[in-house]
C-alpha atoms as a PDB file:
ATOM      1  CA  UNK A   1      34.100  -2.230   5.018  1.00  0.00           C
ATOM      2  CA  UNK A   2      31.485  -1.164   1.589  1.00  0.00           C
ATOM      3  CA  UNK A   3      30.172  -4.280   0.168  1.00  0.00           C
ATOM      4  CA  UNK A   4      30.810  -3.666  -3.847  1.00  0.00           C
ATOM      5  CA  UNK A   5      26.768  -3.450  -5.691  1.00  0.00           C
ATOM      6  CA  UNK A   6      24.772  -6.706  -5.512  1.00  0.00           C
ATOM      7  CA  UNK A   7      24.392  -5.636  -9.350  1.00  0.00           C
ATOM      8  CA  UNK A   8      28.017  -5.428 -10.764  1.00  0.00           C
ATOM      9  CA  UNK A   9      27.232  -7.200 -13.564  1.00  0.00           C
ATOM     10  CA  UNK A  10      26.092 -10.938 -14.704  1.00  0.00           C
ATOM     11  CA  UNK A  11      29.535 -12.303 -13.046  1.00  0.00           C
ATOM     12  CA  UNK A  12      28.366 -12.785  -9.734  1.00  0.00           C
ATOM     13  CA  UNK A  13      25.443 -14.183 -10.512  1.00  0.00           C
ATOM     14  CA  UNK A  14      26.885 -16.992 -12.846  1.00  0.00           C
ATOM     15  CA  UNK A  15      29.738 -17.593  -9.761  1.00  0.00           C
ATOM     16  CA  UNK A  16      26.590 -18.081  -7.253  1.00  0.00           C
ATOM     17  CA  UNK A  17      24.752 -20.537  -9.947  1.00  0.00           C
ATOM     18  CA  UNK A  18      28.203 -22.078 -10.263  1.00  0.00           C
ATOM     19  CA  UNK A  19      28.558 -22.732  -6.897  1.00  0.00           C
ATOM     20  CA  UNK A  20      25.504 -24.163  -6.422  1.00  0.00           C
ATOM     21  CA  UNK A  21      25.311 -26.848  -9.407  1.00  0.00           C
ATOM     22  CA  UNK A  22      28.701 -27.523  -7.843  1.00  0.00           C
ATOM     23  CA  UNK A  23      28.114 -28.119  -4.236  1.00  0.00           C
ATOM     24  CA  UNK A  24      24.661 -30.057  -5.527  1.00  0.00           C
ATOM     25  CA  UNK A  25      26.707 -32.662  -6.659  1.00  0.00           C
ATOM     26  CA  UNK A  26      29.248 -33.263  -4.057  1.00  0.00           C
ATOM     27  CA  UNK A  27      27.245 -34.355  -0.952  1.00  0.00           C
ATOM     28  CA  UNK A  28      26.583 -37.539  -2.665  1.00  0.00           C
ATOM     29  CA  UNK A  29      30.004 -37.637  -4.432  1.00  0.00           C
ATOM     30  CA  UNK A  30      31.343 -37.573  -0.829  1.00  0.00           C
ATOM     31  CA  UNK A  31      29.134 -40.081   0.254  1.00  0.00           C
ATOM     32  CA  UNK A  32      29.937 -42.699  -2.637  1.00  0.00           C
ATOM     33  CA  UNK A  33      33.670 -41.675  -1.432  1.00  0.00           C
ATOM     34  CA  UNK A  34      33.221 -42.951   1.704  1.00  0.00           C
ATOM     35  CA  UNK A  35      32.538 -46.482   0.680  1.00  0.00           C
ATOM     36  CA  UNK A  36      35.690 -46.926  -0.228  1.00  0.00           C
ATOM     37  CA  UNK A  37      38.141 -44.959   1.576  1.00  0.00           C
ATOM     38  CA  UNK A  38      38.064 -43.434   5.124  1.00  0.00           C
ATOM     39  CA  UNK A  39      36.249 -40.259   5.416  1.00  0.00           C
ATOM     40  CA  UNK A  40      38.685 -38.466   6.975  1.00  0.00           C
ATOM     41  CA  UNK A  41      41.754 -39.787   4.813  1.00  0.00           C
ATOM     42  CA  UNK A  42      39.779 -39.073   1.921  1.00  0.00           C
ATOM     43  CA  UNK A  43      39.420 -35.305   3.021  1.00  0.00           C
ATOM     44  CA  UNK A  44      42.746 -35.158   3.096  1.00  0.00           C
ATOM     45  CA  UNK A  45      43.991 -36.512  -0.273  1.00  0.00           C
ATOM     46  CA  UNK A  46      41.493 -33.615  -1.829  1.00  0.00           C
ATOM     47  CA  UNK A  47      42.708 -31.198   0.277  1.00  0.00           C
ATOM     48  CA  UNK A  48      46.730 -32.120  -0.787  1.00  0.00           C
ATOM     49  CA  UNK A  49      45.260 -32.292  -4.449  1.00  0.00           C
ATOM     50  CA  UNK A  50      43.603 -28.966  -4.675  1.00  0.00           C
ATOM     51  CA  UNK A  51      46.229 -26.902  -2.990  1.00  0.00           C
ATOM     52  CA  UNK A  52      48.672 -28.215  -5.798  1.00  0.00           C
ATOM     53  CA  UNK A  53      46.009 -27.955  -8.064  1.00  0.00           C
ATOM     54  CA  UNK A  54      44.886 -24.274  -6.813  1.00  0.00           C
ATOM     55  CA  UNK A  55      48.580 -23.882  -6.477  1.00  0.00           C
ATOM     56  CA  UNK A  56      49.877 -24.314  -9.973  1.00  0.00           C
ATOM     57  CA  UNK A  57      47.016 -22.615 -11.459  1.00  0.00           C
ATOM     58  CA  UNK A  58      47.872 -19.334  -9.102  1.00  0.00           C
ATOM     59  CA  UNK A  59      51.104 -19.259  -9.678  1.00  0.00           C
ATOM     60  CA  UNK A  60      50.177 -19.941 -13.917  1.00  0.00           C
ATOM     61  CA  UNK A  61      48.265 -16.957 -13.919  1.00  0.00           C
ATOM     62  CA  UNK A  62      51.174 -14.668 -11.663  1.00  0.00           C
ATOM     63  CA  UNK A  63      48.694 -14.229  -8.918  1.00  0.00           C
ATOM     64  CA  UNK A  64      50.389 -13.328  -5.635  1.00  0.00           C
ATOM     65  CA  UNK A  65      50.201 -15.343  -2.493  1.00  0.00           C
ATOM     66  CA  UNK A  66      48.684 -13.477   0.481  1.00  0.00           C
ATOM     67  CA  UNK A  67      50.701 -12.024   2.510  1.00  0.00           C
ATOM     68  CA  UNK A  68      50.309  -9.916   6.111  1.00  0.00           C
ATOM     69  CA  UNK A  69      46.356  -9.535   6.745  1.00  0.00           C
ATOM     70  CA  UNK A  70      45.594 -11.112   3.414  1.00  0.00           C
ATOM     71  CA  UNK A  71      47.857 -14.262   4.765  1.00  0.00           C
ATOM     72  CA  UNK A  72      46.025 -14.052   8.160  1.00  0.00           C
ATOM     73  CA  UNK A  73      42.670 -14.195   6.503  1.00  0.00           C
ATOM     74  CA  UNK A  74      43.303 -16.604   4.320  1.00  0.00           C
ATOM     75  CA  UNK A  75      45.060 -19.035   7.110  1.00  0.00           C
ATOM     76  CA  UNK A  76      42.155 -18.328   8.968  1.00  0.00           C
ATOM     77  CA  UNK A  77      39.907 -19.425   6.020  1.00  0.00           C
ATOM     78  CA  UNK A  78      41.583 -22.779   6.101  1.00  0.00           C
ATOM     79  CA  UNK A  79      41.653 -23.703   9.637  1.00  0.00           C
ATOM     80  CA  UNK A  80      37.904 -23.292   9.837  1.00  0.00           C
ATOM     81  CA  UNK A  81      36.791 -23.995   5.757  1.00  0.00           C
ATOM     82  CA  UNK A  82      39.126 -26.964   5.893  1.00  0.00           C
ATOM     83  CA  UNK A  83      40.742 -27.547   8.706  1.00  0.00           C
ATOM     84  CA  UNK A  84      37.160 -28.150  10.799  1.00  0.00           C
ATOM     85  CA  UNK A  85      34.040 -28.009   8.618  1.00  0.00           C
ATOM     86  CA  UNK A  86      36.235 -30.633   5.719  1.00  0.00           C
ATOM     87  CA  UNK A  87      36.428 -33.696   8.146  1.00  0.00           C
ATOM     88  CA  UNK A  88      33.572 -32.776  10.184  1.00  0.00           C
ATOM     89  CA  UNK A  89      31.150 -32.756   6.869  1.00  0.00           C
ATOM     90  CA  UNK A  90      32.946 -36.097   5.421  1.00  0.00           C
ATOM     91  CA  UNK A  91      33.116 -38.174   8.933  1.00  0.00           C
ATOM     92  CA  UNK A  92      28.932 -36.921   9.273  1.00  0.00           C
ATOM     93  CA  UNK A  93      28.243 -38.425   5.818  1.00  0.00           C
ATOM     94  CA  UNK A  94      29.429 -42.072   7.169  1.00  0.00           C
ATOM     95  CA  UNK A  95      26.199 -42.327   8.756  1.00  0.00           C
ATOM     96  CA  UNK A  96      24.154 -39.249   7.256  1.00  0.00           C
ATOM     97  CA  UNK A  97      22.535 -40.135   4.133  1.00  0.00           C
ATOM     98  CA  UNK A  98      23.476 -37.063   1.641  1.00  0.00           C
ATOM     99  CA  UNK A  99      20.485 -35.707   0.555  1.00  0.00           C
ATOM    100  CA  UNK A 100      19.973 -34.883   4.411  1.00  0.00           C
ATOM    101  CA  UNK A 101      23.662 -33.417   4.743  1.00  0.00           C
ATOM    102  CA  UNK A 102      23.312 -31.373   2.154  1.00  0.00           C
ATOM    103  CA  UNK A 103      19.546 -29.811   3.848  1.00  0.00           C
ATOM    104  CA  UNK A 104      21.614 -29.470   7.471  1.00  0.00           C
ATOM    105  CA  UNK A 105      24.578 -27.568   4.749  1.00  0.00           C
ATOM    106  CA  UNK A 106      21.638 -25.263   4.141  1.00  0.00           C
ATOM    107  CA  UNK A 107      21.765 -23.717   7.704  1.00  0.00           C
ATOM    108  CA  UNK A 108      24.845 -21.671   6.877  1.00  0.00           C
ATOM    109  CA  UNK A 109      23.305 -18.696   5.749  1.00  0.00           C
ATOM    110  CA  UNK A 110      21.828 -18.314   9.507  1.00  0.00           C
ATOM    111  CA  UNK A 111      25.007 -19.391  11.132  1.00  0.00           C
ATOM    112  CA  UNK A 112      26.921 -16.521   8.762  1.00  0.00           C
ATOM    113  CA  UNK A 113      24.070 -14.277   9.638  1.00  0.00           C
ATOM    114  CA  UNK A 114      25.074 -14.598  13.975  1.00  0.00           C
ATOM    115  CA  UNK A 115      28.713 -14.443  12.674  1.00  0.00           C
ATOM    116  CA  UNK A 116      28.726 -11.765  10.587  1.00  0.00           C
ATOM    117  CA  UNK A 117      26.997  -9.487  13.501  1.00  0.00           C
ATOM    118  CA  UNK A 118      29.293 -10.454  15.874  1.00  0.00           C
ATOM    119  CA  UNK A 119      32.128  -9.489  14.285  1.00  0.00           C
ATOM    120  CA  UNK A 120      30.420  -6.622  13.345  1.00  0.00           C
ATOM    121  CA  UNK A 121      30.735  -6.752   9.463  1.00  0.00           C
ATOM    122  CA  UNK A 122      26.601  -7.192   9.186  1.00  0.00           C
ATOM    123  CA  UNK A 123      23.412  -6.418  10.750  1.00  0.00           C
ATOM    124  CA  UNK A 124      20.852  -8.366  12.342  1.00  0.00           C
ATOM    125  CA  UNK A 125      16.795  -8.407  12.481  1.00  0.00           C
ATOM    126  CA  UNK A 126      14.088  -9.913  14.111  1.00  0.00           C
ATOM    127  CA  UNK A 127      13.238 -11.887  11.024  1.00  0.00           C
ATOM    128  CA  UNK A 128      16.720 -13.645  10.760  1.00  0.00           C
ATOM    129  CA  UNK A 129      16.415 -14.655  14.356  1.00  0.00           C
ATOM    130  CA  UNK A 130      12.615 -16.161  13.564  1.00  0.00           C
ATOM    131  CA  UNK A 131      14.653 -17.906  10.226  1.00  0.00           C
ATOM    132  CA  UNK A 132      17.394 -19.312  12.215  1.00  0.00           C
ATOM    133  CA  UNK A 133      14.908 -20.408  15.091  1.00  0.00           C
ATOM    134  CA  UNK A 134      12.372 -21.859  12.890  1.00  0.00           C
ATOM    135  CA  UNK A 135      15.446 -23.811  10.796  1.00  0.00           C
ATOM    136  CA  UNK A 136      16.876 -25.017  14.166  1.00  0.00           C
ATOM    137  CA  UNK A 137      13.368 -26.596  14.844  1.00  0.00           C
ATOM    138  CA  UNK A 138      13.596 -28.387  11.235  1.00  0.00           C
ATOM    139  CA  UNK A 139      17.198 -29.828  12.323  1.00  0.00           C
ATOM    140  CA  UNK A 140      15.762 -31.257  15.527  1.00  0.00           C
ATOM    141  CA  UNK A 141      13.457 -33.201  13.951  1.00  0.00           C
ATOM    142  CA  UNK A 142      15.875 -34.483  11.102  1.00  0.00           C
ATOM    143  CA  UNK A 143      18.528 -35.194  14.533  1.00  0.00           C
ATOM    144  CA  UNK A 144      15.504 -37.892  15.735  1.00  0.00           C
ATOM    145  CA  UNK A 145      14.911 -39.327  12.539  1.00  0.00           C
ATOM    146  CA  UNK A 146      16.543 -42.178  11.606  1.00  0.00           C
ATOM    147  CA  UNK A 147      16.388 -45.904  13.604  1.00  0.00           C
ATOM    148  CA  UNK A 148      20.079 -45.752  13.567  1.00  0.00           C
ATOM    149  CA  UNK A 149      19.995 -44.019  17.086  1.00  0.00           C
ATOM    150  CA  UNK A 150      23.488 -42.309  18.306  1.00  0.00           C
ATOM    151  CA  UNK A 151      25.528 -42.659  15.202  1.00  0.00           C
ATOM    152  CA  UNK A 152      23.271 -40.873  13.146  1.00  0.00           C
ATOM    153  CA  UNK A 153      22.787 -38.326  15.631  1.00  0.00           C
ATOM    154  CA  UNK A 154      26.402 -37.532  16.197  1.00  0.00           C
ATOM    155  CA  UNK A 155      26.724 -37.303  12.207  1.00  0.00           C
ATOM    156  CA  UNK A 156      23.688 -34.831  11.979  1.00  0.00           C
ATOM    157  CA  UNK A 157      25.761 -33.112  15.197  1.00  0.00           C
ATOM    158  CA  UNK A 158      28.631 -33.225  13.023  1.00  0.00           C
ATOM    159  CA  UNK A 159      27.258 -31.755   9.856  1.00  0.00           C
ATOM    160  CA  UNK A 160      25.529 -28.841  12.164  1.00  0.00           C
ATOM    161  CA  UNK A 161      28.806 -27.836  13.624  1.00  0.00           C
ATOM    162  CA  UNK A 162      30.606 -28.310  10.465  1.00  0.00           C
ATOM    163  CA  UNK A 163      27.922 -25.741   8.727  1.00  0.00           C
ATOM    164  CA  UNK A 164      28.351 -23.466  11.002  1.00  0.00           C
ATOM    165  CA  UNK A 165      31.956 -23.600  11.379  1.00  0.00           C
ATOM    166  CA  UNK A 166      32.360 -22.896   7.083  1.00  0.00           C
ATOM    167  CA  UNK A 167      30.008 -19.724   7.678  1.00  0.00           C
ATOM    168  CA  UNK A 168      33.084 -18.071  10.481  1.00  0.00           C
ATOM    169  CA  UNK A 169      35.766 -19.437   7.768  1.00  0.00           C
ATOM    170  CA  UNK A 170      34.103 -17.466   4.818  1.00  0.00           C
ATOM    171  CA  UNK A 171      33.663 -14.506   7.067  1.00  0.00           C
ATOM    172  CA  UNK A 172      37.196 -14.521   7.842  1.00  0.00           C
ATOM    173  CA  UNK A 173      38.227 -14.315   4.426  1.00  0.00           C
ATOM    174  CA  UNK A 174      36.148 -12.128   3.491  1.00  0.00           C
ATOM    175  CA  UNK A 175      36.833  -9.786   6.472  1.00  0.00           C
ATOM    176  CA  UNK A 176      40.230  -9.547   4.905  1.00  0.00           C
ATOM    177  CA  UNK A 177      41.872  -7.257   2.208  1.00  0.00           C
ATOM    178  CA  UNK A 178      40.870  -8.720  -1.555  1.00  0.00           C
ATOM    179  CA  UNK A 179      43.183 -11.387  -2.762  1.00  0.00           C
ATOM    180  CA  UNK A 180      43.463 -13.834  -5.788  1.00  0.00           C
ATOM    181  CA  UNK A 181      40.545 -16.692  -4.935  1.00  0.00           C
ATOM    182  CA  UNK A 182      42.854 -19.196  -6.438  1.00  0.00           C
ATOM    183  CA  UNK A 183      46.023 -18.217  -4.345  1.00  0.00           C
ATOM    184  CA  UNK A 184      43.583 -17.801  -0.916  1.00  0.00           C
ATOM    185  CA  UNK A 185      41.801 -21.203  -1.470  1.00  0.00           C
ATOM    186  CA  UNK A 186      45.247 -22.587  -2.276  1.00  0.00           C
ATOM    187  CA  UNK A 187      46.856 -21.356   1.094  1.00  0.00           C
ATOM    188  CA  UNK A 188      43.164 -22.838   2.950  1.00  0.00           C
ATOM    189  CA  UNK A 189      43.566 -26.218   1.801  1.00  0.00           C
ATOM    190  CA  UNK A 190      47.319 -26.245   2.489  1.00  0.00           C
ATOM    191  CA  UNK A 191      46.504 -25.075   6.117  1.00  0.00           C
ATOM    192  CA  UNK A 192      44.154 -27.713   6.239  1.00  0.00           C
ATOM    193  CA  UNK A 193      45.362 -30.296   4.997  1.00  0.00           C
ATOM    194  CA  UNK A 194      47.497 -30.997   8.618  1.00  0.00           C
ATOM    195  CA  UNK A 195      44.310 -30.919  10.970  1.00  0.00           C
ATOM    196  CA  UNK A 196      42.847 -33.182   8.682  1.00  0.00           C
ATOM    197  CA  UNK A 197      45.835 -35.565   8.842  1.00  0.00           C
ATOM    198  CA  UNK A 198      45.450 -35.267  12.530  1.00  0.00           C
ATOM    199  CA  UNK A 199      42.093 -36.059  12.611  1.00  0.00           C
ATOM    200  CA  UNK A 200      42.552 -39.346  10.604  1.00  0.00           C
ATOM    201  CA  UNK A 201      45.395 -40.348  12.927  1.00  0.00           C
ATOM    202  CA  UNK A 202      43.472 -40.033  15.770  1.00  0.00           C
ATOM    203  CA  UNK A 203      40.669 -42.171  14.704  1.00  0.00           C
ATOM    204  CA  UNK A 204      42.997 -44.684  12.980  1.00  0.00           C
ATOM    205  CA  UNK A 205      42.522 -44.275  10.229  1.00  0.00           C
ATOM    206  CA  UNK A 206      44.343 -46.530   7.076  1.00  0.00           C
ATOM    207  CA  UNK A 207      46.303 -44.188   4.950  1.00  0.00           C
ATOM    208  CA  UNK A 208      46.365 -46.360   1.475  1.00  0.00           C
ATOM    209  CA  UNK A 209      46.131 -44.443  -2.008  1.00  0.00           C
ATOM    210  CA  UNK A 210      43.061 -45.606  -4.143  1.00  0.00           C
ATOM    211  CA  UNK A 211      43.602 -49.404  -6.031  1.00  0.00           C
ATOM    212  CA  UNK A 212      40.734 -48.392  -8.423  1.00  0.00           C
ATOM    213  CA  UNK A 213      39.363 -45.631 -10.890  1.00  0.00           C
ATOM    214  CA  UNK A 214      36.386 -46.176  -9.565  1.00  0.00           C
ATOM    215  CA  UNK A 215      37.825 -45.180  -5.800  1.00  0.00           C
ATOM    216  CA  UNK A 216      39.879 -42.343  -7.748  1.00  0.00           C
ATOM    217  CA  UNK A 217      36.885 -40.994  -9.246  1.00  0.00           C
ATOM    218  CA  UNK A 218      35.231 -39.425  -6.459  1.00  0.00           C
ATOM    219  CA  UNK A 219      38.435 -37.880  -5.148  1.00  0.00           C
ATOM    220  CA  UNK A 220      39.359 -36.381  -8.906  1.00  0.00           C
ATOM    221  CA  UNK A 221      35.968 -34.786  -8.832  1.00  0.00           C
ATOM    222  CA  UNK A 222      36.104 -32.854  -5.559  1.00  0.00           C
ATOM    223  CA  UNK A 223      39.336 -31.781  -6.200  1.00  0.00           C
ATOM    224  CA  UNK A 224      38.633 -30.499  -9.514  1.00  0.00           C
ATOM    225  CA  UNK A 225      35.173 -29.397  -9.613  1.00  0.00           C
ATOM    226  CA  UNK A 226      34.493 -29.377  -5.540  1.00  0.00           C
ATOM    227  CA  UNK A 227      37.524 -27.332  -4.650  1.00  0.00           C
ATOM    228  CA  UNK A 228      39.134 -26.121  -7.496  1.00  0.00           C
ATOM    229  CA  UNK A 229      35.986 -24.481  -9.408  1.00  0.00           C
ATOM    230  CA  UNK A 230      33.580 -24.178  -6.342  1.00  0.00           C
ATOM    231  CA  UNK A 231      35.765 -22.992  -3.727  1.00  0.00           C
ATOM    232  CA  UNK A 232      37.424 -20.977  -6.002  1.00  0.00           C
ATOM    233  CA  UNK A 233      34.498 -19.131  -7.385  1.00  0.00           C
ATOM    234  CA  UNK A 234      32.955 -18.501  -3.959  1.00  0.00           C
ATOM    235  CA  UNK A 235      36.254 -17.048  -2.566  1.00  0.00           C
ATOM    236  CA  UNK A 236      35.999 -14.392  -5.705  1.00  0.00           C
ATOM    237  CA  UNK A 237      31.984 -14.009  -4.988  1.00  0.00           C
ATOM    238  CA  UNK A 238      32.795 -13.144  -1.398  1.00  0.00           C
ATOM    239  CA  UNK A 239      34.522  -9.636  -2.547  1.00  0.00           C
ATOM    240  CA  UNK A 240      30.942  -8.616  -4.872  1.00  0.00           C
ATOM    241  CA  UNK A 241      28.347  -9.913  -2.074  1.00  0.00           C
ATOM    242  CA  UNK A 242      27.854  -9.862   1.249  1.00  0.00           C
ATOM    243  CA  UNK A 243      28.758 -13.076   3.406  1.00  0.00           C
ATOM    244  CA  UNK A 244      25.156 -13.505   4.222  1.00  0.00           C
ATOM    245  CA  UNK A 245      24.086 -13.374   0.650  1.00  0.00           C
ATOM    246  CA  UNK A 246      26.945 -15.669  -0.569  1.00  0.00           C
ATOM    247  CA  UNK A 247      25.579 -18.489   1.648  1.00  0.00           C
ATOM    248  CA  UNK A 248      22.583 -18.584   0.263  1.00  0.00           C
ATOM    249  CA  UNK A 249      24.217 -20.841  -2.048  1.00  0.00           C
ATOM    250  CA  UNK A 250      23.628 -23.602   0.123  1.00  0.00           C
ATOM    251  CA  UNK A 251      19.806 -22.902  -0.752  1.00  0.00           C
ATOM    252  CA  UNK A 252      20.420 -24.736  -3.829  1.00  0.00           C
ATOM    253  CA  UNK A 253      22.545 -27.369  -2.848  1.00  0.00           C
ATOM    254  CA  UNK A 254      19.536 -29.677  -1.010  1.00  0.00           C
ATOM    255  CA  UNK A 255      17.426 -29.543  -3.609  1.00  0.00           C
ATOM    256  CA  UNK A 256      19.639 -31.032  -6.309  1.00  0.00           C
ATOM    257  CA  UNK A 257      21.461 -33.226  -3.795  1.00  0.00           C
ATOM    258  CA  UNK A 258      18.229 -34.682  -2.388  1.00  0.00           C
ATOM    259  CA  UNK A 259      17.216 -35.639  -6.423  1.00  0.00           C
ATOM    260  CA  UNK A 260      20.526 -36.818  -6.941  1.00  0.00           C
ATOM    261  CA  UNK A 261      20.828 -39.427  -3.421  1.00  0.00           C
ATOM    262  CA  UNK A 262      16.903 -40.630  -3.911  1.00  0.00           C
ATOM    263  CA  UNK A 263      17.752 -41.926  -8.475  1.00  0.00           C
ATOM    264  CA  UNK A 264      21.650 -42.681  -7.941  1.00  0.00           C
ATOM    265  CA  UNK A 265      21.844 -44.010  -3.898  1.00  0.00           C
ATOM    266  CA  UNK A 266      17.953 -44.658  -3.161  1.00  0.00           C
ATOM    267  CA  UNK A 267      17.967 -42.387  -0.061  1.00  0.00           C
ATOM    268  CA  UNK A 268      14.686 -42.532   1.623  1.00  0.00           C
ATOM    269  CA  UNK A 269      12.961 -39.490   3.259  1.00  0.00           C
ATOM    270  CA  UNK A 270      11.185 -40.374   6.776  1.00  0.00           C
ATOM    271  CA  UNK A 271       8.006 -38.490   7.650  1.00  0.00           C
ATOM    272  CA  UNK A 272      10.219 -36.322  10.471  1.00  0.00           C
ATOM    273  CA  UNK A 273      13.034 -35.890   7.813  1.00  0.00           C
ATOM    274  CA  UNK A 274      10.754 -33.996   5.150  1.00  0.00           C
ATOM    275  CA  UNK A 275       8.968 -32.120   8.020  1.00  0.00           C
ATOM    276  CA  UNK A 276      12.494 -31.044   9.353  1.00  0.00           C
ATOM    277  CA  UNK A 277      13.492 -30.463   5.602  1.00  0.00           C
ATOM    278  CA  UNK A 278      10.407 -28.382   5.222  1.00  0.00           C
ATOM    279  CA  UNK A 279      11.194 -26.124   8.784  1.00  0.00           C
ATOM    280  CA  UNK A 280      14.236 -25.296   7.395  1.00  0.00           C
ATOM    281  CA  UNK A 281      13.447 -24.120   3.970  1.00  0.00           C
ATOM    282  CA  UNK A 282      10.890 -22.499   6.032  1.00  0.00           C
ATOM    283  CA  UNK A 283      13.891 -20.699   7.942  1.00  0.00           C
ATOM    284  CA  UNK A 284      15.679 -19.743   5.118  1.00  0.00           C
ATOM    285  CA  UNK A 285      12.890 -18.212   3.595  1.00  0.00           C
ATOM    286  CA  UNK A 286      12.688 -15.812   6.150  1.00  0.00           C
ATOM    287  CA  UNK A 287      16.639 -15.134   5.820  1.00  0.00           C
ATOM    288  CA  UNK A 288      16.519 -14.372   2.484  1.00  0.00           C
ATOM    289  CA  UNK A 289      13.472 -12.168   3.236  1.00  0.00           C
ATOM    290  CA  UNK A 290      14.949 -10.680   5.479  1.00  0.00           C
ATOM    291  CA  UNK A 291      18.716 -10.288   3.346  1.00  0.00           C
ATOM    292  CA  UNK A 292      15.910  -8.526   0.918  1.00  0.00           C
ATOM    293  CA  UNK A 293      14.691  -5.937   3.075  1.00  0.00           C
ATOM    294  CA  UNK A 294      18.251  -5.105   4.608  1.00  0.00           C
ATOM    295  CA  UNK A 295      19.181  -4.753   0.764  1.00  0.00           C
ATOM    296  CA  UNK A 296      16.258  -2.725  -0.028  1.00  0.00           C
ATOM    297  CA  UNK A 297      17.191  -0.136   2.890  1.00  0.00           C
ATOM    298  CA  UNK A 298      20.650   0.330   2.080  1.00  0.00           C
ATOM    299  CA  UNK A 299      19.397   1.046  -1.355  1.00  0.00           C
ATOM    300  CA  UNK A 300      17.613   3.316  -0.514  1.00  0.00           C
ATOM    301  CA  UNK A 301      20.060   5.267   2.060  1.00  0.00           C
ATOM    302  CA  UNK A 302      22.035   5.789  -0.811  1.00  0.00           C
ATOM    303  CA  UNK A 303      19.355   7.112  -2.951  1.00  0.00           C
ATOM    304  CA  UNK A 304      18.710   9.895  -0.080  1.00  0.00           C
ATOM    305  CA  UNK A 305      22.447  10.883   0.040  1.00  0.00           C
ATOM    306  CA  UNK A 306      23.604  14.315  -1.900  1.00  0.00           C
END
């Protein structure tokens, strides 16, 4: 499949910046969520939210609802976007502070970067292996760093897999014919929205609505700015970019959610925390590099061609 130009105009930019003042925000919206309703029960009321939501606005604007491959990509999209990574992410945060989440977030790029090969949509260097190795490092130290022994280490577990289980659901949709990002990310959430459910019930979980605006609050948000703008934007940036380069969104993410879960939640950084947060900025660095130099290449392939 041809990737569109990296330079079609401003647009993708602003839906990359979007995305990433966005997703900033909601690790520690999550994590104020989950004082007051179960993680996995408050998943799922976003989930049910935003596919009406995502829904109404789809079917507002006459967009059509996948259908064949489009449908398969899309269903595919939700099982792993919301289906897995959803409760995985929002169970981690129970016991992961979210500053920290959003840093272990950052590893998609490298997960997308395996994916993507393997699928064979994308190539893969020497350089993206060192990123990913050197990143993997950086999430072994943040695994050992907290005094709260297994339960924080089966959240930063959680969170890992979760990361790396959003890169295969954005390949999948973007593996797929183009679609309306509102009627895809409508038709994710709906798909996940059940897995969710099933997840809660297994842990036993108490399905209660909120009692309080203040419990409300955090739900409203992800639906509306979480799902419905983020997700929504990213499922139209995936048809300008390239997976690998869409997931360098999460770059910005841990920087703004770190600031934002030190003023608002007092977060504390351990000495291994900022080392591991350090490795894997480290490892990204190198991915982008080497997303760069692929870029640079193909550029100039197409230069040499008649």
């Amino acid at each position: 499949m041809s990737e569109p130009s990296a330079d079609a105009g401003r647009g993708p930019w602003l839906a990359f910046a979007g995305c990433g003042l966005i997703w900033g925000s909601t690790f520690l919206v999550i994590s104020i969520g989950n004082d007051t309703l179960p993680p996995l029960w408050a998943a799922a009321l976003r989930l049910a939210l935003a596919a009406l939501v995502l829904g109404g606005i789809a079917a507002a604007l006459r967009h059509p609802f996948p259908r064949g491959e489009a449908l398969r990509a899309a269903v595919l999209f939700g099982v792993f976007q919301f289906g897995i990574n959803m409760p995985l992410l929002y169970w981690g945060e129970v016991t992961v502070p979210s500053g920290i989440s959003a840093v272990l977030f950052a590893t998609v790029p490298l997960s997308s970067a395996l994916i993507t090969r393997a699928l064979g949509m994308e190539r893969l260097n020497r350089l993206k292996i060192a990123g990913a190795l050197v990143a993997i490092a950086g999430v072994a130290l943040i695994g050992g760093a907290s005094s709260k022994g297994f339960s924080h280490t089966a959240g930063v577990l959680a969170i890992l897999v979760a990361a790396t289980v959003a890169g295969l659901g954005t390949s999948f949709l973007k593996r797929g014919p183009r679609q309306s990002p509102f009627a895809a990310t409508a038709v994710g959430h709906l798909v996940g929205l059940p897995i969710c459910l099933l997840g809660s019930a297994l842990l036993g979980e108490r399905w209660s609505l909120p009692q309080t605006p203040a419990a409300w609050g955090p739900i409203l948000y992800l639906t509306l700015a979480g799902s419905t703008g983020a997700f929504a934007l990213m499922a139209w940036l995936l048809h300008h970019w390239p997976v690998t380069r869409v997931a360098f969104v999460s770059v910005i993410t841990p920087v703004i959610a770190l600031v934002l879960g030190a003023v608002i939640r007092h977060e504390p950084l351990t000495p291994k925390s900022m080392v591991g947060t350090v490795l894997v900025f480290a490892g990204l660095a190198l991915g982008m590099a080497a997303d760069r130099r692929a870029a640079r290449a193909a550029a100039a392939l197409r230069a040499d061609r008649p």
